[in-house]
Protein backbone atom coordinates (compact mmCIF):
# COMPACT_ATOMS: atom_id res chain seq x y z
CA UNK A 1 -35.67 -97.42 -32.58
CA UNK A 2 -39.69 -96.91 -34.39
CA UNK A 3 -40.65 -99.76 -32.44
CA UNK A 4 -39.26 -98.22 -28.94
CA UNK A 5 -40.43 -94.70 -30.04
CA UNK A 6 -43.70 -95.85 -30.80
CA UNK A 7 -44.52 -98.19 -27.42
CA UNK A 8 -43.34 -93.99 -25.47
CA UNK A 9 -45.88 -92.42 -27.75
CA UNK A 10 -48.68 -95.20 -26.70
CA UNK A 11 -48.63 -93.71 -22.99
CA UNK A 12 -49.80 -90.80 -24.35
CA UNK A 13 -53.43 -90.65 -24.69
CA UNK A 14 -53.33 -87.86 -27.30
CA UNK A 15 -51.14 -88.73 -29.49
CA UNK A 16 -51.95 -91.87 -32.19
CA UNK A 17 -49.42 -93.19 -34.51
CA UNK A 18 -51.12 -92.67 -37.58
CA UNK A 19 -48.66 -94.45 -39.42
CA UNK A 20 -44.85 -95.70 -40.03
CA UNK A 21 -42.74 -96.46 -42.65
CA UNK A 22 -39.14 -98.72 -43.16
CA UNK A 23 -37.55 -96.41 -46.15
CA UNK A 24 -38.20 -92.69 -47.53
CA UNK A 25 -40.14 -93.89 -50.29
CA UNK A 26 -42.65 -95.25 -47.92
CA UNK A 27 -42.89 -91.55 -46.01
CA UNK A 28 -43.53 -89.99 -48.94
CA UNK A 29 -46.19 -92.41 -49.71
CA UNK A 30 -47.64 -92.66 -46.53
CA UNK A 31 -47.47 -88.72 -46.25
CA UNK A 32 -49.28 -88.60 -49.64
CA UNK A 33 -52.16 -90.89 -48.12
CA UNK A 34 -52.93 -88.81 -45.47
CA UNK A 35 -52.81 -85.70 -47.16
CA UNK A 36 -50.28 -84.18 -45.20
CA UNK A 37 -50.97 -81.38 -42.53
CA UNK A 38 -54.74 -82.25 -43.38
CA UNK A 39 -54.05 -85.91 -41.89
CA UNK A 40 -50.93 -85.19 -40.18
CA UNK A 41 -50.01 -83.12 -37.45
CA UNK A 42 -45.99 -83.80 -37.26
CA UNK A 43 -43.77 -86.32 -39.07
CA UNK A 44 -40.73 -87.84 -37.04
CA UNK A 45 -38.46 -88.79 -39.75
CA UNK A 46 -34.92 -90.37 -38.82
CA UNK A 47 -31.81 -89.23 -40.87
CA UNK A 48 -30.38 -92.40 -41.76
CA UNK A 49 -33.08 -94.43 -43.62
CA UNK A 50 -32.29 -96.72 -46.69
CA UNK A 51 -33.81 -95.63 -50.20
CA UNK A 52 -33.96 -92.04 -49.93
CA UNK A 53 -32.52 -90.81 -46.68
CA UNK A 54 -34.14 -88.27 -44.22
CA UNK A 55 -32.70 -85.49 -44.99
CA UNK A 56 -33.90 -86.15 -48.89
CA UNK A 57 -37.14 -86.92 -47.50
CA UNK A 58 -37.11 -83.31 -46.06
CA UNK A 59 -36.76 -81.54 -48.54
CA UNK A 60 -39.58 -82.87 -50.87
CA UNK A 61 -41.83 -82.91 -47.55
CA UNK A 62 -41.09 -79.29 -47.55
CA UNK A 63 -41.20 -78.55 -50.81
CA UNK A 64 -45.03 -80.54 -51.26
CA UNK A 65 -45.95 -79.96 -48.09
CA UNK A 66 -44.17 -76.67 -46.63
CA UNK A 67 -46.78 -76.72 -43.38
CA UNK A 68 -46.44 -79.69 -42.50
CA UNK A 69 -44.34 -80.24 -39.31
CA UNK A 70 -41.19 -82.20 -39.45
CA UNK A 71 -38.89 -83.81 -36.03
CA UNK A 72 -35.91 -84.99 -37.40
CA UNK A 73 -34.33 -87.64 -34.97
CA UNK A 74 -30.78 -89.37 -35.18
CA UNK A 75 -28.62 -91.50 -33.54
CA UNK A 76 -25.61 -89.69 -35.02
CA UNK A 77 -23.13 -88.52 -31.85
């Protein structure tokens, strides 16, 4: 699902993919790096991710980084 999400957001010319991750840790960490709404301006995040799941990631996202836009996707019916 990244890979397919990422080759739609490649069409558009303003948006860049500034970075991806396989597990929650790895958002956090990757969030961290970029400094978060300074570096960042949205995060998709997935629900189901192994580690620490999205909605996990969430809330420390919005608890370090309360600003910082977050688009929660899910293949959940």
């Amino acid at each position: 699902m990244r890979e397919g999400l990422k080759q739609l957001l490649a069409d558009a010319p303003e948006v860049m993919v500034r970075a991806e991750a396989t597990d929650g840790h790895q958002v956090l960490e990757q969030v961290t790096t970029l400094r978060g709404h300074e570096g960042l301006d949205i995060v998709l995040l997935d629900i189901a991710m192994p580690g620490r799941d999205g909605l996990e990631v969430l809330q420390a996202l919005r608890r370090d980084w309360p600003r910082l836009p977050v688009l929660m996707l899910s293949t959940y019916p």
